[in-house]
C-alpha atoms as a PDB file:
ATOM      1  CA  UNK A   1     223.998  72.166 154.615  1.00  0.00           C
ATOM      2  CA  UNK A   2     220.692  73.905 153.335  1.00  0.00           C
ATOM      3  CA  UNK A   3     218.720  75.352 156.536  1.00  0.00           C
ATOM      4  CA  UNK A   4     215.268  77.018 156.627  1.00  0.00           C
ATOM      5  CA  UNK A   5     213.711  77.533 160.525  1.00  0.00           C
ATOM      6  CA  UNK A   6     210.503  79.035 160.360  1.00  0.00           C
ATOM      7  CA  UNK A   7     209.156  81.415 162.982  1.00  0.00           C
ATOM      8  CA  UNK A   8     206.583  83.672 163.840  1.00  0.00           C
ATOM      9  CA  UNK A   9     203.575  81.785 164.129  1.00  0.00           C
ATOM     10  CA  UNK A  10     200.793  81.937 166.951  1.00  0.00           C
ATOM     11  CA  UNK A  11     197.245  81.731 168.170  1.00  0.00           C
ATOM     12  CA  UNK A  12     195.140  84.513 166.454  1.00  0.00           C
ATOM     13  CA  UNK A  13     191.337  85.404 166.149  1.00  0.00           C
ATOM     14  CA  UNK A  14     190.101  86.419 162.782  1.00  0.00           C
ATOM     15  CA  UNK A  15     190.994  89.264 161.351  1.00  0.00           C
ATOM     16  CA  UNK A  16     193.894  89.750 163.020  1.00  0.00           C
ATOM     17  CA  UNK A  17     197.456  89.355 161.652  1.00  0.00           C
ATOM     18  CA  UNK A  18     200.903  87.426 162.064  1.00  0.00           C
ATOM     19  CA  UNK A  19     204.243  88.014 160.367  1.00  0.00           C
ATOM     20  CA  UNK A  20     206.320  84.577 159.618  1.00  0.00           C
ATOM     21  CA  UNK A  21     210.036  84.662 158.913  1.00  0.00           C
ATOM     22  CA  UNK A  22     212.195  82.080 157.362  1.00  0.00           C
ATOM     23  CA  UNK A  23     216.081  82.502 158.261  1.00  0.00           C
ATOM     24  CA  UNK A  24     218.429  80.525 155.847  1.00  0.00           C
ATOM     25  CA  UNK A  25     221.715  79.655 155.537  1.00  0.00           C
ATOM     26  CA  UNK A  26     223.915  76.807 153.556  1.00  0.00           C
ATOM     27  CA  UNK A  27     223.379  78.623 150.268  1.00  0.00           C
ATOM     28  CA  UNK A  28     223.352  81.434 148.446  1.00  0.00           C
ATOM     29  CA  UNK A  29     219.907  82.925 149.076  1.00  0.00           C
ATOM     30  CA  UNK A  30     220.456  85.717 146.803  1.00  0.00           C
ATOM     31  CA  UNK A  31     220.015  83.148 143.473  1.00  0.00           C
ATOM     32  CA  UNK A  32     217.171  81.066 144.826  1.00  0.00           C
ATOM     33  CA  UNK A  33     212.776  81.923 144.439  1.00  0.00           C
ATOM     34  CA  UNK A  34     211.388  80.936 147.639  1.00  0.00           C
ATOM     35  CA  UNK A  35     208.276  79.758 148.813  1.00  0.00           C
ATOM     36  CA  UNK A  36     205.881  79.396 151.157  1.00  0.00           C
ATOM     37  CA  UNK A  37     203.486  76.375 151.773  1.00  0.00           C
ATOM     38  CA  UNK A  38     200.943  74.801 154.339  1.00  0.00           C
ATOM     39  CA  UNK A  39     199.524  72.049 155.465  1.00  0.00           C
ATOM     40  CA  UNK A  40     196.103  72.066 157.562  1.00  0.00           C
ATOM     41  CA  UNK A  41     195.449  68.786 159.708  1.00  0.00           C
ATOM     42  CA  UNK A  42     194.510  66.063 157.562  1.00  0.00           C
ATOM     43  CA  UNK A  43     195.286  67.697 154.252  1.00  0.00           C
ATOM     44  CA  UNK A  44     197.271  67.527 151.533  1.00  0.00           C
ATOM     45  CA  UNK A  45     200.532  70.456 151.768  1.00  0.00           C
ATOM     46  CA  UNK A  46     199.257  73.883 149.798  1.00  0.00           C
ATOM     47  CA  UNK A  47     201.354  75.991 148.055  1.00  0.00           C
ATOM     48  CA  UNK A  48     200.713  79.744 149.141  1.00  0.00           C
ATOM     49  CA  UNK A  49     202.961  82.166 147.378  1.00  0.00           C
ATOM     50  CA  UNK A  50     206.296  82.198 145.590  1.00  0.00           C
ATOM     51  CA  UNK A  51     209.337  85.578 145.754  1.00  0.00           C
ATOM     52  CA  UNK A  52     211.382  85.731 142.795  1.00  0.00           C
ATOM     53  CA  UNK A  53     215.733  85.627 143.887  1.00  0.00           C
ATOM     54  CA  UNK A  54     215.730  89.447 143.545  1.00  0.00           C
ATOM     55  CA  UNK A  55     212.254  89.858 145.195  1.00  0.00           C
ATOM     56  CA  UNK A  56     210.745  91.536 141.807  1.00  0.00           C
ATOM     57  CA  UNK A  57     208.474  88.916 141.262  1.00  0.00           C
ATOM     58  CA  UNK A  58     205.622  87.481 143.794  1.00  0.00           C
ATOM     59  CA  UNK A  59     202.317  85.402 143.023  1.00  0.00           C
ATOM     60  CA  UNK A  60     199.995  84.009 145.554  1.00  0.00           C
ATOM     61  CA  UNK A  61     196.728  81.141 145.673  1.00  0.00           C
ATOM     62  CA  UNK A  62     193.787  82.880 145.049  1.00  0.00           C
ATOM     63  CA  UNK A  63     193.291  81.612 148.802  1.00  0.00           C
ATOM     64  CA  UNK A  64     195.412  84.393 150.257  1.00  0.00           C
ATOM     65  CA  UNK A  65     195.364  86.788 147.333  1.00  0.00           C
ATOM     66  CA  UNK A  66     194.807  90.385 148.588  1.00  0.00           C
ATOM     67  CA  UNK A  67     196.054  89.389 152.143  1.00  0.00           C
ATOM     68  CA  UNK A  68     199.282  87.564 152.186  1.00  0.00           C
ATOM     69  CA  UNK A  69     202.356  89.435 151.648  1.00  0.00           C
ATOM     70  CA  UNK A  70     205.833  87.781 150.623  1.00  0.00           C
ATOM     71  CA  UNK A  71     208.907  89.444 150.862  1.00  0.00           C
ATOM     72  CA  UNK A  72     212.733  88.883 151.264  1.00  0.00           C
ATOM     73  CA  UNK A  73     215.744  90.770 152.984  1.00  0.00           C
ATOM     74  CA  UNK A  74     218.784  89.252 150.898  1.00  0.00           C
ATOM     75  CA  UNK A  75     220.919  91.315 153.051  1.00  0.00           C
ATOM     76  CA  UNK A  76     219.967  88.959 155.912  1.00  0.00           C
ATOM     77  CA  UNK A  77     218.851  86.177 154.214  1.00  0.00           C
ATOM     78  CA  UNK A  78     215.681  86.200 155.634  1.00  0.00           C
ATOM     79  CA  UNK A  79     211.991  85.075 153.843  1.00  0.00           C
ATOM     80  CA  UNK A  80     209.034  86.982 155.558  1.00  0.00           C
ATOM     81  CA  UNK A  81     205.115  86.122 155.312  1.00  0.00           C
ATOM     82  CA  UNK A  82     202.866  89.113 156.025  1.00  0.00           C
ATOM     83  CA  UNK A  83     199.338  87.496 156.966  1.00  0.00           C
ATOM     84  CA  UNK A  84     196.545  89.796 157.393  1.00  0.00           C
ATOM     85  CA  UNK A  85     192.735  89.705 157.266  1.00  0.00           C
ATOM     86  CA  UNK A  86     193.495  85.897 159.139  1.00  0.00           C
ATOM     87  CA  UNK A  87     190.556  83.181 158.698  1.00  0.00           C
ATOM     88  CA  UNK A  88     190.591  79.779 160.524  1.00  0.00           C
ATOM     89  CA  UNK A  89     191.214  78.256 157.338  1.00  0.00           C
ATOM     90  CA  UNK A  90     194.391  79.684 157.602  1.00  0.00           C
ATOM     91  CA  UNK A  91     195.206  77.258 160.230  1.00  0.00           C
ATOM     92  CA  UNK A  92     198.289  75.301 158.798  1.00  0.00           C
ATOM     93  CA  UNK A  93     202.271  74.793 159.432  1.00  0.00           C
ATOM     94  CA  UNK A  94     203.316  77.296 157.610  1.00  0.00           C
ATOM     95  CA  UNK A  95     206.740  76.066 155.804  1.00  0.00           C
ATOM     96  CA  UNK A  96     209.019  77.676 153.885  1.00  0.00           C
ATOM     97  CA  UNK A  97     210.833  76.190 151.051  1.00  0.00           C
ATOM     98  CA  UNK A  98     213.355  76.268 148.061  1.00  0.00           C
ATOM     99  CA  UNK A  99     214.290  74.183 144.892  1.00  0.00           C
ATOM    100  CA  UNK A 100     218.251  73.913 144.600  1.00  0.00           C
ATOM    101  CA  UNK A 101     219.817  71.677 141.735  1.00  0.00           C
ATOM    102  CA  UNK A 102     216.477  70.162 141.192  1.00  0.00           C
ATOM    103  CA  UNK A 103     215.798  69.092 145.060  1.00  0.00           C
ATOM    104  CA  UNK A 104     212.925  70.754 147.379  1.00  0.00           C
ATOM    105  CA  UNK A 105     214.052  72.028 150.452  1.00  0.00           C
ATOM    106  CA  UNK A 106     211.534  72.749 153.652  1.00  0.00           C
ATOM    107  CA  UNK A 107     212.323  73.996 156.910  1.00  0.00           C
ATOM    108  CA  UNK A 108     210.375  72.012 159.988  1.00  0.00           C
ATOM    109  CA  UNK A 109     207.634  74.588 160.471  1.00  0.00           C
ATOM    110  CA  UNK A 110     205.182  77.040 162.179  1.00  0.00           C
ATOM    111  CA  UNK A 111     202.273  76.352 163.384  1.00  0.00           C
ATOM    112  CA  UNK A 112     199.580  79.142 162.479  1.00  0.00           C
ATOM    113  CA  UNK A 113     196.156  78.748 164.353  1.00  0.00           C
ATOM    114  CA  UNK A 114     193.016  81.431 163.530  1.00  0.00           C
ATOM    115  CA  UNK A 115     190.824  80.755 166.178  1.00  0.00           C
ATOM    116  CA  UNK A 116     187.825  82.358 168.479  1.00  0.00           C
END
């Protein structure tokens, strides 16, 4: 079955950084765009950025535009957020998450908190 775990999240002050990672398995990662979304307490889930399968493509919210990084390592099937210049509206569970065959798939989570 499709599998996304999330890790990498933490307590941070502002300004600092945090690298997520998303390991998969259950498909082919290789032929899939991934993404990554959020969700703040007591809001609605935000998209945040989007890879392309071969990682030649990325776009990001204007929210994290300039300091949000998305990558992939399709050798180890592995989804990475680089988060720098952190703000407390940051704070979110960060999720990754695919579209196969027309259905969304998430993984549970990371919790990401930008605090002083």
């Amino acid at each position: 079955q499709v599998q996304l775990v999330e890790s990498g999240g933490g307590l941070v002050q502002p300004g600092q950084s945090l690298r997520l990672s998303c390991i998969t398995s259950g498909f082919t990662f290789t032929n899939y765009g991934m993404n990554w979304y959020r969700q703040a307490p007591g809001k609605e889930r935000e998209w945040v950025t989007v890879i392309s399968a071969s990682g030649g493509n990325t776009y990001y919210a204007d929210s994290v535009k300039g300091r949000f990084t998305i990558s992939r390592d399709n050798a180890k099937n592995t989804l990475y957020l680089q988060m720098n210049s952190l703000k407390p509206e940051d704070t979110a569970v960060y999720y990754c998450s695919t579209h196969i065959r027309g259905s969304a798939y998430w993984g549970q989570g990371t919790q990401v908190t930008v605090s002083s």
